[in-house]
N, C-alpha and C. Protein backbone atom coordinates (compact mmCIF):
# COMPACT_ATOMS: atom_id res chain seq x y z
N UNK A 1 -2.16 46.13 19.05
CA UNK A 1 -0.82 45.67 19.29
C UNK A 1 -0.31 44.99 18.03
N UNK A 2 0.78 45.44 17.36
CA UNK A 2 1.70 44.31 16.28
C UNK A 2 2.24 43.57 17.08
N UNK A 3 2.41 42.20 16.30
CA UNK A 3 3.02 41.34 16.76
C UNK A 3 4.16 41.10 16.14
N UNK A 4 5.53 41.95 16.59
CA UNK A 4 6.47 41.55 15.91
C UNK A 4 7.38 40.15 15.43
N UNK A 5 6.68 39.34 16.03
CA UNK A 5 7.65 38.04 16.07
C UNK A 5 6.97 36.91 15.40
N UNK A 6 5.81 37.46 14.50
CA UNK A 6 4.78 36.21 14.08
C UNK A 6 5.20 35.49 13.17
N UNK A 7 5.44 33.96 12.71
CA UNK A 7 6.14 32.99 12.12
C UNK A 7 5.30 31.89 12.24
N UNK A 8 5.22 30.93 11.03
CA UNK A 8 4.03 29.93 11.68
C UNK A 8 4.85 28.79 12.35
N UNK A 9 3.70 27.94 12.67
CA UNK A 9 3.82 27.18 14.09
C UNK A 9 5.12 26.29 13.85
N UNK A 10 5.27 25.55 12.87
CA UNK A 10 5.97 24.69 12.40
C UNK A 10 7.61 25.14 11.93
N UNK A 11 7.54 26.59 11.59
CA UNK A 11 8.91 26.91 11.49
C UNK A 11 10.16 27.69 12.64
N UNK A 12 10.91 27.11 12.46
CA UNK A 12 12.15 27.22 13.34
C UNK A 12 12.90 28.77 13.16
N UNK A 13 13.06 28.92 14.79
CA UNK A 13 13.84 29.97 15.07
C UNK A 13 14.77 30.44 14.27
N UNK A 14 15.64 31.30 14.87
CA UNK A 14 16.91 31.61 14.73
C UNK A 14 17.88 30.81 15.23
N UNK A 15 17.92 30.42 15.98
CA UNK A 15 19.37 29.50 16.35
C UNK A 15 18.95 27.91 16.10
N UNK A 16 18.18 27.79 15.44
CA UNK A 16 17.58 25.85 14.98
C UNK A 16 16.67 25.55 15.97
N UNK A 17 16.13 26.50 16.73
CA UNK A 17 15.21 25.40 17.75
C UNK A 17 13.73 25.49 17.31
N UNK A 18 12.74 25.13 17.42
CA UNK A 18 11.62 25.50 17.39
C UNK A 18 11.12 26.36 18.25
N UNK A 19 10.17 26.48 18.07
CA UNK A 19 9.36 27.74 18.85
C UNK A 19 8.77 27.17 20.19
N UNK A 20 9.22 28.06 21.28
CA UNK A 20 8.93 27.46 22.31
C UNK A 20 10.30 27.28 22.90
N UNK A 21 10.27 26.52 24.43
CA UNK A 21 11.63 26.13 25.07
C UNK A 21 11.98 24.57 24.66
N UNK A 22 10.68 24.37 24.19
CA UNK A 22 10.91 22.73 23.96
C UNK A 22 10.89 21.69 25.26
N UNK A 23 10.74 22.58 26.64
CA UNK A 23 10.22 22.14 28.07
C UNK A 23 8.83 21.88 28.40
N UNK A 24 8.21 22.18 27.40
CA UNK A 24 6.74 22.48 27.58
C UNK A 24 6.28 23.32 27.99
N UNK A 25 6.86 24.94 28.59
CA UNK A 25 6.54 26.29 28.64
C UNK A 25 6.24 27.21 27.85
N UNK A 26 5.21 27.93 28.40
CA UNK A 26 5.06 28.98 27.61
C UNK A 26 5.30 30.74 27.62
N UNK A 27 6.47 30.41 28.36
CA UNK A 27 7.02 31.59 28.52
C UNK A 27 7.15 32.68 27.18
N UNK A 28 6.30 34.27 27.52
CA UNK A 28 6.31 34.81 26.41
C UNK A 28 7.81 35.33 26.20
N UNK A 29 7.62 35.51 24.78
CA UNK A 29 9.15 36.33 24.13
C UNK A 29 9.43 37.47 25.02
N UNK A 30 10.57 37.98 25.07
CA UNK A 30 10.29 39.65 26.08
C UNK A 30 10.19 40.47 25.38
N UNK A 31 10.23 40.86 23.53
CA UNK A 31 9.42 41.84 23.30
C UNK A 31 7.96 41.95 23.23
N UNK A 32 7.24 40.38 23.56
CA UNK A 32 5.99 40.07 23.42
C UNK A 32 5.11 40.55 24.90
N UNK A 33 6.14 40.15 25.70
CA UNK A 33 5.86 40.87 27.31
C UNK A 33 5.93 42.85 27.76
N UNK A 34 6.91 42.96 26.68
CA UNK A 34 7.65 44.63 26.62
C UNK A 34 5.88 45.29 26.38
N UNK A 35 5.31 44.32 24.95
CA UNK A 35 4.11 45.21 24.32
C UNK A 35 3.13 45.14 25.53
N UNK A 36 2.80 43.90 25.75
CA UNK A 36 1.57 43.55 26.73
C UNK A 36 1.53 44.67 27.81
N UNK A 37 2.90 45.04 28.86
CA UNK A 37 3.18 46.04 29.41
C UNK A 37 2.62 47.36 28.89
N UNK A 38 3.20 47.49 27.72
CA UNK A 38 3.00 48.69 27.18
C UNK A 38 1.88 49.32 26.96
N UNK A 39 0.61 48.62 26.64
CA UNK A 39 -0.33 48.40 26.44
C UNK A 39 -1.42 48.99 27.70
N UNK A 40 -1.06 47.44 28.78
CA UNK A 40 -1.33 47.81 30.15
C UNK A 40 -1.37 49.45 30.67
N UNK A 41 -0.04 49.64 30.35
CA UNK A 41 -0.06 51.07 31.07
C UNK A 41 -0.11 52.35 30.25
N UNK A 42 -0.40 51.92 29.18
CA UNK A 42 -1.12 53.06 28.14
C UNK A 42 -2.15 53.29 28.26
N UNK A 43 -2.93 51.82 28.44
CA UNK A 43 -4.39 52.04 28.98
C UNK A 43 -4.67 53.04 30.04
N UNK A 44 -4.02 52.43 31.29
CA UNK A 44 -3.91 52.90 32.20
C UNK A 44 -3.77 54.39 32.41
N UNK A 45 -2.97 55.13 31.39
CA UNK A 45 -2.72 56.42 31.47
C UNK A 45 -3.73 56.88 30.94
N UNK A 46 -4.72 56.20 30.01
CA UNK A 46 -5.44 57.25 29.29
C UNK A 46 -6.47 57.04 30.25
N UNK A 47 -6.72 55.86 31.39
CA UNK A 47 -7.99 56.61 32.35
C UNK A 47 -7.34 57.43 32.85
N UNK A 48 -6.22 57.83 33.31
CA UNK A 48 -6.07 58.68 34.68
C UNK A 48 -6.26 60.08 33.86
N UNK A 49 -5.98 60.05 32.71
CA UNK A 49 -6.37 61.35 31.58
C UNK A 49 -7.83 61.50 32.17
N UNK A 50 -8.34 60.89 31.75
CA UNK A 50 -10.02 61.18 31.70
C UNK A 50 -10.60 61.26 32.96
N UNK A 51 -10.03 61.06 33.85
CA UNK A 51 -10.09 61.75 35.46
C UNK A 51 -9.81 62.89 36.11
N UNK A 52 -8.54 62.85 35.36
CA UNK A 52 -8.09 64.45 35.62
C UNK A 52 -8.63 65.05 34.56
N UNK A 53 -9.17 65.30 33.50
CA UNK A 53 -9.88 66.12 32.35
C UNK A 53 -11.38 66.35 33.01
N UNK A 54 -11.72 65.19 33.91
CA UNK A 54 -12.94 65.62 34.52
C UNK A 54 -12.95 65.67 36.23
N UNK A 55 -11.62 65.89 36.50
CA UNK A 55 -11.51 66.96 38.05
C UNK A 55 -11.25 65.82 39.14
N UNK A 56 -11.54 64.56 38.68
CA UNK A 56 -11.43 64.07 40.05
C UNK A 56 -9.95 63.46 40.18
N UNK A 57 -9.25 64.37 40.78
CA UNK A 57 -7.51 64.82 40.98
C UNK A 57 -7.33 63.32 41.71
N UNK A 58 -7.87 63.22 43.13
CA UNK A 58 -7.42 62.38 43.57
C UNK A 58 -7.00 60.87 43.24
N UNK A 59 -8.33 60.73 42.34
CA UNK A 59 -8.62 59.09 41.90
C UNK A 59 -7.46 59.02 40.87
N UNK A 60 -7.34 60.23 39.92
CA UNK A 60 -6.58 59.85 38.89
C UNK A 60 -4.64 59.68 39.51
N UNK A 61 -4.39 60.63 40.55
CA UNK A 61 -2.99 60.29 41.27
C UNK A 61 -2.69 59.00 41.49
N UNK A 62 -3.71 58.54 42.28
CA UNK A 62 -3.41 57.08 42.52
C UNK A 62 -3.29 56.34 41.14
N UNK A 63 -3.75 56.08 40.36
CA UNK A 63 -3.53 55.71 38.91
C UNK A 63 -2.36 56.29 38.36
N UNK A 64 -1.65 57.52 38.47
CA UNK A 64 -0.41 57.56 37.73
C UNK A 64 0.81 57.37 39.08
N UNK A 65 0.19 57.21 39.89
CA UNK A 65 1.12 56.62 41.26
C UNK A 65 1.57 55.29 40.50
N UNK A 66 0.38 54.15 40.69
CA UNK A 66 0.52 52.80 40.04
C UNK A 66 1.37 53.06 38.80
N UNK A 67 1.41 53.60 38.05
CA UNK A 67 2.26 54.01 36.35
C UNK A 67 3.52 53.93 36.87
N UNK A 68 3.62 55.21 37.67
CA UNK A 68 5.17 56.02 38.25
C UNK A 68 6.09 54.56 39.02
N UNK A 69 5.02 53.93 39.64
CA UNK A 69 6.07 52.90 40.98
C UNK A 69 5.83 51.70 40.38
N UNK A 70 5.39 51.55 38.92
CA UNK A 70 5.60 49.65 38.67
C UNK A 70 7.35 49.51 38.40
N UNK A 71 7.22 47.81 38.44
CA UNK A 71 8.09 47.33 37.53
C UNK A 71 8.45 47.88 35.98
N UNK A 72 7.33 47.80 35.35
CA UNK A 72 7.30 48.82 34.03
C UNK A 72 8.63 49.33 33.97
N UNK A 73 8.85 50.96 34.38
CA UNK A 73 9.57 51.75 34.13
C UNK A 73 11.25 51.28 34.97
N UNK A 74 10.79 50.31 35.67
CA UNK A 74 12.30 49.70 35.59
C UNK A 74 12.89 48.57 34.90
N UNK A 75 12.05 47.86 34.14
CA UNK A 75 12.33 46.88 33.28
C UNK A 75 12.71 47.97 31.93
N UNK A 76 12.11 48.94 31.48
CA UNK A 76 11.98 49.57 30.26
C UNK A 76 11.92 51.12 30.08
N UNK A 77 12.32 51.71 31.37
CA UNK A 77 12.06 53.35 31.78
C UNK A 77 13.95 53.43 31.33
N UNK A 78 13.72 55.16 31.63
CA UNK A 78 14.86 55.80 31.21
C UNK A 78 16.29 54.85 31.57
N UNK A 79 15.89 54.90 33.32
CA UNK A 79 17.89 54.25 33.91
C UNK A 79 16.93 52.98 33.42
N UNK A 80 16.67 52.26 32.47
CA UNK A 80 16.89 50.97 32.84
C UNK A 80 17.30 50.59 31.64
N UNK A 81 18.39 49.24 31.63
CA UNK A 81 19.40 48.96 30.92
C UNK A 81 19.17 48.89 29.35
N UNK A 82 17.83 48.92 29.09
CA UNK A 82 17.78 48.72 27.71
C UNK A 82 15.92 49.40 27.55
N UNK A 83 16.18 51.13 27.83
CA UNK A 83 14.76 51.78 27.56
C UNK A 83 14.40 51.91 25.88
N UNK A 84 13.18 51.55 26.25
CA UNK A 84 11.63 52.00 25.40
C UNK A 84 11.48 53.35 25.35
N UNK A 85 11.36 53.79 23.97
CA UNK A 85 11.22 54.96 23.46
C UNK A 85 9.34 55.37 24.17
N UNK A 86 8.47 54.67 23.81
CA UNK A 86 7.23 54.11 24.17
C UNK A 86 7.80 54.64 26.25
N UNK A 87 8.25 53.99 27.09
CA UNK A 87 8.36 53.67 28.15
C UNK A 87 8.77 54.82 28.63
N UNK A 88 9.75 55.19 28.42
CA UNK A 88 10.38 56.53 28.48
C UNK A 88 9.39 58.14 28.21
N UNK A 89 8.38 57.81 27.12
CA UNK A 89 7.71 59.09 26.90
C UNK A 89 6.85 58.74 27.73
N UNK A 90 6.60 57.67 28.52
CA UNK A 90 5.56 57.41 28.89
C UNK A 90 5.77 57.67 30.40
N UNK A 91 6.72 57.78 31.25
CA UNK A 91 7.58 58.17 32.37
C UNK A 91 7.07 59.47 32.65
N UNK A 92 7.90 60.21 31.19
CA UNK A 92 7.58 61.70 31.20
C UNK A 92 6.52 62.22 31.42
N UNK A 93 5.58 61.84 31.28
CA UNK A 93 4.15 62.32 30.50
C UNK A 93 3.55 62.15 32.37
N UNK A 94 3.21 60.77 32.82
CA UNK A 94 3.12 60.53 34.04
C UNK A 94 3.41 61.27 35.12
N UNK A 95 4.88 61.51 35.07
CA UNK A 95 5.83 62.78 35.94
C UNK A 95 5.19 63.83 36.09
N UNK A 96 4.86 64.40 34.99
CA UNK A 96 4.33 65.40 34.48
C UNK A 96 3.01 65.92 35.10
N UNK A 97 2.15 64.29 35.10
CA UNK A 97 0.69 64.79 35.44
C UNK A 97 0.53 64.40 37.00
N UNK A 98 1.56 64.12 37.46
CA UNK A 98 1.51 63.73 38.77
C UNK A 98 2.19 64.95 39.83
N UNK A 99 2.88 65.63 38.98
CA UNK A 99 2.70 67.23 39.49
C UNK A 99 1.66 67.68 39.53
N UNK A 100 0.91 67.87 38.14
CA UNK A 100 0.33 68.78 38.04
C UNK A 100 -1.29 68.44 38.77
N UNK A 101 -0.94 66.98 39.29
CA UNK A 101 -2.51 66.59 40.53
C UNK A 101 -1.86 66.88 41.48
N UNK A 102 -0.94 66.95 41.75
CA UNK A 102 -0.47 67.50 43.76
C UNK A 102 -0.13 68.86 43.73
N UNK A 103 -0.34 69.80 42.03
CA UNK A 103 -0.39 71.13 42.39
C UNK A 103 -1.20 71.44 42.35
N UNK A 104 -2.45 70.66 42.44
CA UNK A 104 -4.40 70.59 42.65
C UNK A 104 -4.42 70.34 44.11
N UNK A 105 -3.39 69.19 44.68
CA UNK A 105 -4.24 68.75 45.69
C UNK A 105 -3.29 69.49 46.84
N UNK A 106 -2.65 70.64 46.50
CA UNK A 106 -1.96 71.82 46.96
C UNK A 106 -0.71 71.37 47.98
N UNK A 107 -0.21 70.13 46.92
CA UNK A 107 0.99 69.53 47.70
C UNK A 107 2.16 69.66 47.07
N UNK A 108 2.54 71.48 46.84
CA UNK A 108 3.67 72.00 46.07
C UNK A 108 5.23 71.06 46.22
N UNK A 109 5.58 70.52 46.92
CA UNK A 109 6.90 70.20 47.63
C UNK A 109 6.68 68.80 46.18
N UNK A 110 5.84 67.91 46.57
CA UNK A 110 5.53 66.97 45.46
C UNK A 110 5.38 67.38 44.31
N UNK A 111 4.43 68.46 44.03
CA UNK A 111 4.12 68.77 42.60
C UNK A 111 5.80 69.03 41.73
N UNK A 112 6.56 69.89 42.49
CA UNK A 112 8.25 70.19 41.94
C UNK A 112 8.82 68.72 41.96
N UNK A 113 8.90 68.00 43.12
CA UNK A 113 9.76 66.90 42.85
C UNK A 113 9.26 65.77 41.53
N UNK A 114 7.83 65.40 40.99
CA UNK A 114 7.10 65.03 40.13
C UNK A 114 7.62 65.84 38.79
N UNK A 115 7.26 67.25 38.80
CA UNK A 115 7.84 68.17 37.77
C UNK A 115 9.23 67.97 37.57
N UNK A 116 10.28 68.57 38.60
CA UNK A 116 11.40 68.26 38.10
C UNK A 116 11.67 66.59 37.87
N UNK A 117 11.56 65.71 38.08
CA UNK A 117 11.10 64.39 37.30
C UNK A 117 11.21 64.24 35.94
N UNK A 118 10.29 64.82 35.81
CA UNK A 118 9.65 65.14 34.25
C UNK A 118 10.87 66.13 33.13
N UNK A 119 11.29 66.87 33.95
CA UNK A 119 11.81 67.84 33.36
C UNK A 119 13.63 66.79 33.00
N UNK A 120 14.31 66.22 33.96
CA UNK A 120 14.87 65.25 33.81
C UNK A 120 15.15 64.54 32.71
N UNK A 121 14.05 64.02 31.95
CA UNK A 121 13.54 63.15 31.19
C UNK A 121 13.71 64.15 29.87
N UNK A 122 13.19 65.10 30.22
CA UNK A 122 12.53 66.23 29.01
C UNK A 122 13.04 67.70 29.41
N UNK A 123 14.18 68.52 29.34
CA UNK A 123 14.27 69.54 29.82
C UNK A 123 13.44 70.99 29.00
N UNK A 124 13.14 70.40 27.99
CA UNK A 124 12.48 71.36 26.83
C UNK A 124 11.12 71.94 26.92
N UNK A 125 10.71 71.57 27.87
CA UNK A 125 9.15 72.69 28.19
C UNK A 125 9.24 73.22 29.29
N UNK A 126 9.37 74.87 28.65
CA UNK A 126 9.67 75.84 29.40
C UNK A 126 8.51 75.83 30.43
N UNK A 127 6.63 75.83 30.23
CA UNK A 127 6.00 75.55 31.09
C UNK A 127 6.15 74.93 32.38
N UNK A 128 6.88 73.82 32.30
CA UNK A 128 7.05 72.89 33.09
C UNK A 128 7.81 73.99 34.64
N UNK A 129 9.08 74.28 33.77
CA UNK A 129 10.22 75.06 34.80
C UNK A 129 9.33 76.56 35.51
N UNK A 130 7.98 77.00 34.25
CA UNK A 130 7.05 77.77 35.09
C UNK A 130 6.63 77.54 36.38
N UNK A 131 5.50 75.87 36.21
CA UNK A 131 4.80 75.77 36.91
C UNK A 131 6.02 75.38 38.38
N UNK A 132 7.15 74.60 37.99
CA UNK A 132 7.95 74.77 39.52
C UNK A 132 8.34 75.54 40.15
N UNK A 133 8.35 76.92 39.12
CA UNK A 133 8.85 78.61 39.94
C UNK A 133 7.00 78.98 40.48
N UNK A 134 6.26 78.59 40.13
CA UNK A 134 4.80 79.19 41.13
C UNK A 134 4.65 77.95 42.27
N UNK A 135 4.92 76.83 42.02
CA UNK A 135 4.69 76.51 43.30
C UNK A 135 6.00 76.50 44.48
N UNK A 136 6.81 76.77 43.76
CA UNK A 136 8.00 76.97 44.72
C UNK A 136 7.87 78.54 45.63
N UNK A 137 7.46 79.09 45.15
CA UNK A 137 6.65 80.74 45.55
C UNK A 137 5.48 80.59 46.80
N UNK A 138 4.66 79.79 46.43
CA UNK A 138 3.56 79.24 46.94
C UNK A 138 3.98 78.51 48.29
N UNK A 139 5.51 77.96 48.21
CA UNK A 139 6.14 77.58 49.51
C UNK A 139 7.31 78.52 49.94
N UNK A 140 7.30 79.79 49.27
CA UNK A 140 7.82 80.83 49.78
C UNK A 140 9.97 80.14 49.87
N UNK A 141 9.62 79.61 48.96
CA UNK A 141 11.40 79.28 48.32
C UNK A 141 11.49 79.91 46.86
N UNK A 142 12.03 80.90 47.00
CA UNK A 142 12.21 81.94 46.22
C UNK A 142 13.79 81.76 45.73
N UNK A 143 14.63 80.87 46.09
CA UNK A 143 15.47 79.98 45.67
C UNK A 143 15.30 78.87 44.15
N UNK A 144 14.88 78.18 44.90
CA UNK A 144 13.62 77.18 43.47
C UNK A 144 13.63 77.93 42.60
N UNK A 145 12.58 78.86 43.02
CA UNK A 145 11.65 79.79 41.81
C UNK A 145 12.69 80.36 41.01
N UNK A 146 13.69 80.78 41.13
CA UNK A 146 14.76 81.54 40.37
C UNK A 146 15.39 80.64 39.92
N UNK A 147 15.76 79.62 40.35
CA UNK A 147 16.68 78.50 39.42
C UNK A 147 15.47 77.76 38.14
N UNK A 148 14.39 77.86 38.84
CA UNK A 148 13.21 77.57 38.09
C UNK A 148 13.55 78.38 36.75
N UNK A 149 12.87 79.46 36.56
CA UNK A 149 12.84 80.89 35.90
C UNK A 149 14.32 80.79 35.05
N UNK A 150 15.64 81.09 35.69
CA UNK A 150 16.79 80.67 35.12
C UNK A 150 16.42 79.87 33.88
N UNK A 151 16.14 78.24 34.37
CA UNK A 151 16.50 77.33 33.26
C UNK A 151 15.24 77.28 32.73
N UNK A 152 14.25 77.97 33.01
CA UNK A 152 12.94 77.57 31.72
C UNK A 152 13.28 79.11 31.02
N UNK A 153 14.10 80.03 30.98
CA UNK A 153 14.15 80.92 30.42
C UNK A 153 15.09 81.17 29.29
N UNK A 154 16.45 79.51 30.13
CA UNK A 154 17.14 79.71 28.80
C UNK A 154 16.80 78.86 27.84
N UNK A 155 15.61 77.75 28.30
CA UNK A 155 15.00 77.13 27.19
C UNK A 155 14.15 78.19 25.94
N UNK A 156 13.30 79.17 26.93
CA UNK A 156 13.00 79.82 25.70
C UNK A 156 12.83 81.19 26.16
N UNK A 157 13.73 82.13 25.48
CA UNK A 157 14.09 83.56 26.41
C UNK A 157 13.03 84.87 26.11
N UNK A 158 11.51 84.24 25.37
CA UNK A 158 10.80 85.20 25.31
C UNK A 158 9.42 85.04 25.97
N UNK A 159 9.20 83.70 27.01
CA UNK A 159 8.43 83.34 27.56
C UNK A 159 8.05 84.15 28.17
N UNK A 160 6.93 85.28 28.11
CA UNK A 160 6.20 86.29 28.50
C UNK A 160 6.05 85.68 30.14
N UNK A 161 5.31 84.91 30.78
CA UNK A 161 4.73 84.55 31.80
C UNK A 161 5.92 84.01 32.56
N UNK A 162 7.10 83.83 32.21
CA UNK A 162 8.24 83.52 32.87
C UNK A 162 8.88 84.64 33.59
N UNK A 163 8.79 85.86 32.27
CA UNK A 163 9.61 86.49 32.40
C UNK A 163 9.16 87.62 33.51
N UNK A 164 8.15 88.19 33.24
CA UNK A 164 7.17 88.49 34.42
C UNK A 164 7.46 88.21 35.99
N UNK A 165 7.43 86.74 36.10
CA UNK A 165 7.76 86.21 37.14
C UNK A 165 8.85 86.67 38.27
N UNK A 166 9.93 86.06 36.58
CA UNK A 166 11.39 86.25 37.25
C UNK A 166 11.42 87.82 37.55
N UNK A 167 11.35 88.90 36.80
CA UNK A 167 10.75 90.33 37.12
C UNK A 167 10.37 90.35 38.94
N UNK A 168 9.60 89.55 38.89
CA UNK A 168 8.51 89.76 40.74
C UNK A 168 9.56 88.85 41.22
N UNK A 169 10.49 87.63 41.00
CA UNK A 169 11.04 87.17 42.54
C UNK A 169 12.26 87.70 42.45
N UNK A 170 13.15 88.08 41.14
CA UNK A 170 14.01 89.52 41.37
C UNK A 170 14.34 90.83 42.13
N UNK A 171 12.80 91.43 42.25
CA UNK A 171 12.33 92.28 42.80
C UNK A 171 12.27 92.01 44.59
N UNK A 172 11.98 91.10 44.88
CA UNK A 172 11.45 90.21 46.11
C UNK A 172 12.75 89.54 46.61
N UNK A 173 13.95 89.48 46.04
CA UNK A 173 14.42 88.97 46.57
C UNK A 173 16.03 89.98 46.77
N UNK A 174 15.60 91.12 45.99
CA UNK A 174 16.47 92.41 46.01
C UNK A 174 18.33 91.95 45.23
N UNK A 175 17.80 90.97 44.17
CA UNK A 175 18.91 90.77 43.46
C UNK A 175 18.48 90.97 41.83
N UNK A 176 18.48 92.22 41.68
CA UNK A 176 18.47 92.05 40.02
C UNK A 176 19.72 91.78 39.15
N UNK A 177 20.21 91.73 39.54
CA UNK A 177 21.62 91.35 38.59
C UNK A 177 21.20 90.52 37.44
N UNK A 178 21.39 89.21 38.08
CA UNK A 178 21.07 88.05 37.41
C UNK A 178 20.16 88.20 36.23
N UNK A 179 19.33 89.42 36.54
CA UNK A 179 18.19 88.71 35.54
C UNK A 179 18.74 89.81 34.42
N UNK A 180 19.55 90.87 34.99
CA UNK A 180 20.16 91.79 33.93
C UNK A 180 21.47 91.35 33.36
N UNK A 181 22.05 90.36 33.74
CA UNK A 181 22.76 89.71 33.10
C UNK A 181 22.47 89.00 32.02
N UNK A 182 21.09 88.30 32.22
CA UNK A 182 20.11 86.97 31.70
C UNK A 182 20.09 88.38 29.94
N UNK A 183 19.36 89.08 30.15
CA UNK A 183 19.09 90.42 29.35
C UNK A 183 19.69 91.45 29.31
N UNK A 184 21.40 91.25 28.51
CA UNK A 184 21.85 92.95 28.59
C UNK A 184 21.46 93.90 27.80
């Protein structure tokens, strides 16, 4: 952790006061609290990494559950009044893997709402708009899956494994237009 605010003991603020409230508290600075946070739940993310890298889906959800529902990301997440670049990637990333454990623990409806989350934050990985067109399939909303396919396709319009897709719920859903529009 840097400590952005380090000054020695004896010298005075910015507005003439000394350091401290001068009440006898020791209330930290709030970018000194912002890091400590930051920290906290960096940690935090990199176990739930190493849980899910070694399979055990469940343990690590609950760990990016705790990430997803602190204070954190509303003191310093995207809607909150004054976000962390840090806080914000760190939202994403969470979102992200908290799909991709409830599209393990075969709880598609979550895995999309987690994904699109993520995607929110980050509309630029076409993967992402993949994995919500297969599990939206997987719940036989073939709706999803095409709005899915749609927007991860106009992120990147040569995504082999997208395109495929959109191909089969085109087919399945007896509307090719769209996708011959998508490709004249």
């Amino acid at each position: 952790m840097i400590l952005r605010n380090f000054s020695a003991v004896n010298e005075s603020s910015r507005n003439g006061d000394s350091l401290g409230k001068g009440d006898g508290s020791k209330e930290p600075e709030p970018q000194f609290h912002q890091e400590l946070e930051e920290d906290k739940y960096v940690s935090l993310y990199s176990r739930a990494l190493g849980l899910y890298g070694s399979g055990r889906y469940a343990e690590c959800l609950q760990d990016f559950l705790v990430i997803f529902e602190s204070e954190y990301f509303k003191l310093f997440g995207r809607e909150s009044p004054r976000p962390s670049p840090v806080a914000v990637k760190l939202q994403k990333c969470v979102a992200k893997y908290l799909g991709f454990c409830y599209e393990k623990e075969n709880n598609h409806r979550e895995c999309i709402k987690y994904l699109k989350e993520s995607l929110s934050i980050d509309d630029s990985d076409v993967t992402l708009y993949f994995k919500v067109a297969l599990s939206a399939i997987k719940m036989h909303n073939l709706s999803i899956a095409r709005s899915a396919l749609e927007a991860g396709l106009r992120v990147s319009p040569e995504h082999w494994p997208s395109l495929e897709l959109a191909i089969m719920v085109s087919f399945k859903t007896k509307d090719h237009f769209w996708l011959l529009t998508a490709y004249p």
